[in-house]
C-alpha atoms as a PDB file:
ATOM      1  CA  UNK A   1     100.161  65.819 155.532  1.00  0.00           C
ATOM      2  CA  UNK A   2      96.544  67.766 155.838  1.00  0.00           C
ATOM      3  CA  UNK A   3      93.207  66.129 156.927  1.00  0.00           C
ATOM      4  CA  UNK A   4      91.173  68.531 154.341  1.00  0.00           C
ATOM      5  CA  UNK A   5      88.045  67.862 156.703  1.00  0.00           C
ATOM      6  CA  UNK A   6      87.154  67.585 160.230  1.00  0.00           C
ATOM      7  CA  UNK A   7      86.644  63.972 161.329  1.00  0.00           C
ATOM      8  CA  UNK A   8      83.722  63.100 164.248  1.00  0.00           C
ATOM      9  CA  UNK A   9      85.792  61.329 166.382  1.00  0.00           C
ATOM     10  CA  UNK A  10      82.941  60.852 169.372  1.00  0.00           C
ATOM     11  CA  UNK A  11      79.709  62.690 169.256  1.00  0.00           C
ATOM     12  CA  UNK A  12      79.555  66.213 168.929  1.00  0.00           C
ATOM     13  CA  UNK A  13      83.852  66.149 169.034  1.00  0.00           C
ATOM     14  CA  UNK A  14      85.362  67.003 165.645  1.00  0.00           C
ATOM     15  CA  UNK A  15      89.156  66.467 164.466  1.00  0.00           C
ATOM     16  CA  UNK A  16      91.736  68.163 161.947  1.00  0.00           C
ATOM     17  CA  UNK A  17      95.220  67.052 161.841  1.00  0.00           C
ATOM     18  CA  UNK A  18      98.091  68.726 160.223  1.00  0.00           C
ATOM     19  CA  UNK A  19     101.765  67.779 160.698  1.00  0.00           C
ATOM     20  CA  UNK A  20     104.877  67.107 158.864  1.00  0.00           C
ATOM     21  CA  UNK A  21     107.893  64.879 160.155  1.00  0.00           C
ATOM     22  CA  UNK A  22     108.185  66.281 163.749  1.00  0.00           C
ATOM     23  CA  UNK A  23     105.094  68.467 164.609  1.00  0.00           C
ATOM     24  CA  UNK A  24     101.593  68.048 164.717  1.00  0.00           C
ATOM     25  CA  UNK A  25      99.182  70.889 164.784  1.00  0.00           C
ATOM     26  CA  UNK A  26      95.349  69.317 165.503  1.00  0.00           C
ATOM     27  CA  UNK A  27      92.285  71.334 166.023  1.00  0.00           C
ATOM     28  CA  UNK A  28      89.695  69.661 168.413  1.00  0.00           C
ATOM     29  CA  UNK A  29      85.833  71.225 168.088  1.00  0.00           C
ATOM     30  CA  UNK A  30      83.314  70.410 170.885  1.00  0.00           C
ATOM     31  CA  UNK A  31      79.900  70.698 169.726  1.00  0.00           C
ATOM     32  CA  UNK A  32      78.745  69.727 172.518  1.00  0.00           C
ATOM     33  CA  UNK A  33      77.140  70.507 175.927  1.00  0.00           C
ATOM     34  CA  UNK A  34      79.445  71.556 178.419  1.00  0.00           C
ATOM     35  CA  UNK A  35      81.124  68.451 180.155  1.00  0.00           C
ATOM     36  CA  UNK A  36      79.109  67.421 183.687  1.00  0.00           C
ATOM     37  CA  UNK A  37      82.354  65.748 184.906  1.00  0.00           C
ATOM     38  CA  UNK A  38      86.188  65.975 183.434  1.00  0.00           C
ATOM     39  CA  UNK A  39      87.325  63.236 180.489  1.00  0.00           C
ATOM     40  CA  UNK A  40      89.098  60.358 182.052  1.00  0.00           C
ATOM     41  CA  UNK A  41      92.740  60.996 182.414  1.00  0.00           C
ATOM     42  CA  UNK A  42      95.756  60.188 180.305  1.00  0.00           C
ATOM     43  CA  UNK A  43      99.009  60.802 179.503  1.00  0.00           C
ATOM     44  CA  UNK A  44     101.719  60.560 176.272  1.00  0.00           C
ATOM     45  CA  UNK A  45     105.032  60.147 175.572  1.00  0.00           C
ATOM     46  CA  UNK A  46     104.492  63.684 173.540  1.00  0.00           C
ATOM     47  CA  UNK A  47     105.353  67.350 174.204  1.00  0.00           C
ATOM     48  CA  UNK A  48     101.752  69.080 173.737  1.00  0.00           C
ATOM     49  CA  UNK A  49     100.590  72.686 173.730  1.00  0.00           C
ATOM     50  CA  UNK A  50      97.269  73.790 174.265  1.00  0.00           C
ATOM     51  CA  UNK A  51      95.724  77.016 172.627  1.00  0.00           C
ATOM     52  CA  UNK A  52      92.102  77.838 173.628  1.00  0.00           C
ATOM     53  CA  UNK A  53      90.299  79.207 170.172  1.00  0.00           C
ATOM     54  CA  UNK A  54      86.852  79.630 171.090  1.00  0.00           C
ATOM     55  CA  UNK A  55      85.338  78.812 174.862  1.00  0.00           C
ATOM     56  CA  UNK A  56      86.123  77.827 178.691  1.00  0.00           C
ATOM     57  CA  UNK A  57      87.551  74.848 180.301  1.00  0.00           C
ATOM     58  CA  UNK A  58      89.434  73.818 183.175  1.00  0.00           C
ATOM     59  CA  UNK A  59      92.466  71.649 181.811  1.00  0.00           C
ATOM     60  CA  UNK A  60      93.764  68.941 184.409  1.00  0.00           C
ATOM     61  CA  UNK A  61      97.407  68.350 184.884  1.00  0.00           C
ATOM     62  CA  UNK A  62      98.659  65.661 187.703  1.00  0.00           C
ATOM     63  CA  UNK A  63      97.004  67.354 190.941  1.00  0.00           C
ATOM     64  CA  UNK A  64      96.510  70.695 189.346  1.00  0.00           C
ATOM     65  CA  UNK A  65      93.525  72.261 187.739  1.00  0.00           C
ATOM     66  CA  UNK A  66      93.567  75.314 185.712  1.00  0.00           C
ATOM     67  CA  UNK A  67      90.834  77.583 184.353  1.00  0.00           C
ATOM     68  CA  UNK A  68      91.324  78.157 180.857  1.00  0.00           C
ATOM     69  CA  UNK A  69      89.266  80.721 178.124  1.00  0.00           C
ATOM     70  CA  UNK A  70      89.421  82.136 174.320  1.00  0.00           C
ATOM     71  CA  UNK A  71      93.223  83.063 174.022  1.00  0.00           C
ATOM     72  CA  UNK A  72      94.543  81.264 176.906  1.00  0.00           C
ATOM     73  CA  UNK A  73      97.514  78.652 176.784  1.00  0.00           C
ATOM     74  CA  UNK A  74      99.106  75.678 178.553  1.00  0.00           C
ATOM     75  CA  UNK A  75     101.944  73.486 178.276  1.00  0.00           C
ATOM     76  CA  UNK A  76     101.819  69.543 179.238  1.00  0.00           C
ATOM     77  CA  UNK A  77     105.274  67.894 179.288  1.00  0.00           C
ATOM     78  CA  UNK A  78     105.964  64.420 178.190  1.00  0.00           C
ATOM     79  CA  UNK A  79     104.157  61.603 180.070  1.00  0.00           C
ATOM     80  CA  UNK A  80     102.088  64.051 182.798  1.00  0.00           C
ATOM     81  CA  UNK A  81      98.897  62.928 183.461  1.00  0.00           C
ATOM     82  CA  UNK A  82      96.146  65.283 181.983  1.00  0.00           C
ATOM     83  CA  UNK A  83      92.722  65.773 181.205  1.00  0.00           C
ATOM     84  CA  UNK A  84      89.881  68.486 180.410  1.00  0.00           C
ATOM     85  CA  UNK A  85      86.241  69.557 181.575  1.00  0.00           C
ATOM     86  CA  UNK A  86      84.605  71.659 179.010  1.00  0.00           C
ATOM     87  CA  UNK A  87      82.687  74.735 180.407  1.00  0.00           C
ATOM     88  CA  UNK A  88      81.230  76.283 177.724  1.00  0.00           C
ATOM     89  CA  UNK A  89      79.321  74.972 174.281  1.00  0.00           C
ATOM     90  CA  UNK A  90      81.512  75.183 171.237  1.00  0.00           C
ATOM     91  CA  UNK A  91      85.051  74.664 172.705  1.00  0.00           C
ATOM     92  CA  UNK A  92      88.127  75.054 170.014  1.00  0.00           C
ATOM     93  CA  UNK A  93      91.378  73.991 171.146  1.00  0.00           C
ATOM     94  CA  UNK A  94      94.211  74.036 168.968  1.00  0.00           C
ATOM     95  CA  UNK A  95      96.992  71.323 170.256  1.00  0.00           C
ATOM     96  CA  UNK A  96     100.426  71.190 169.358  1.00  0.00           C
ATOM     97  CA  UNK A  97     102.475  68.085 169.467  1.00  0.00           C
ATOM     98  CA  UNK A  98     106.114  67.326 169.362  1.00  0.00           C
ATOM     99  CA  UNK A  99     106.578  64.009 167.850  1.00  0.00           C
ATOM    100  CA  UNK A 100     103.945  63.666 166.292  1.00  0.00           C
ATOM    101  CA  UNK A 101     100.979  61.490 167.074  1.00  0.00           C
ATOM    102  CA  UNK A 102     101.452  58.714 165.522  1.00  0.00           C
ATOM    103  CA  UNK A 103      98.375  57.344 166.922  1.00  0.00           C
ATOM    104  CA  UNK A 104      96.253  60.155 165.641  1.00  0.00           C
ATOM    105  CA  UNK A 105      96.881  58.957 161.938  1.00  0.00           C
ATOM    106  CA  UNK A 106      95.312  55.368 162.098  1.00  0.00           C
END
């Protein structure tokens, strides 16, 4: 299944979704301003890894904070606790998701 468009999903964050039965490829765009504080955290009963397209952030995992830019990586398992501060204007992440995100498709 392909999302043909990006979706605005808060302001200035855009959405694409790809996946088939048991992976989920979804490309996040942040339009904009860097982030004055991080997102709140969460956490999912998913596998997820993070490419970094375009940009800087630091990515939040449990107690740990990472410093992430263009071409960097990072894995989150299942159910850790996670979050991200964008640094930079016009952040890309690509995020890859094992199941699938079921709640993603609603």
């Amino acid at each position: 299944m392909n999302s043909p468009i990006f979706t605005e999903i808060a302001p200035g964050i855009f959405r694409k979704i790809t996946h088939l039965n048991d992976l989920m490829v979804v490309v996040i765009d942040f339009k904009n301003p860097p982030m004055e504080k991080p997102d709140p955290f969460h956490s999912h009963p998913h596998e997820q890894i993070t490419y970094v397209a375009k940009g800087s952030l630091k990515f939040f995992i449990e107690n740990e904070e990472f410093l992430l830019k263009e071409g960097d990586t990072i894995a989150i398992p299942a159910g850790k606790n996670h979050t991200i501060q964008t640094l930079s204007q016009g952040v890309r992440l690509i995020d890859s998701f094992s199941p699938i995100r079921e709640d993603f498709l609603v």
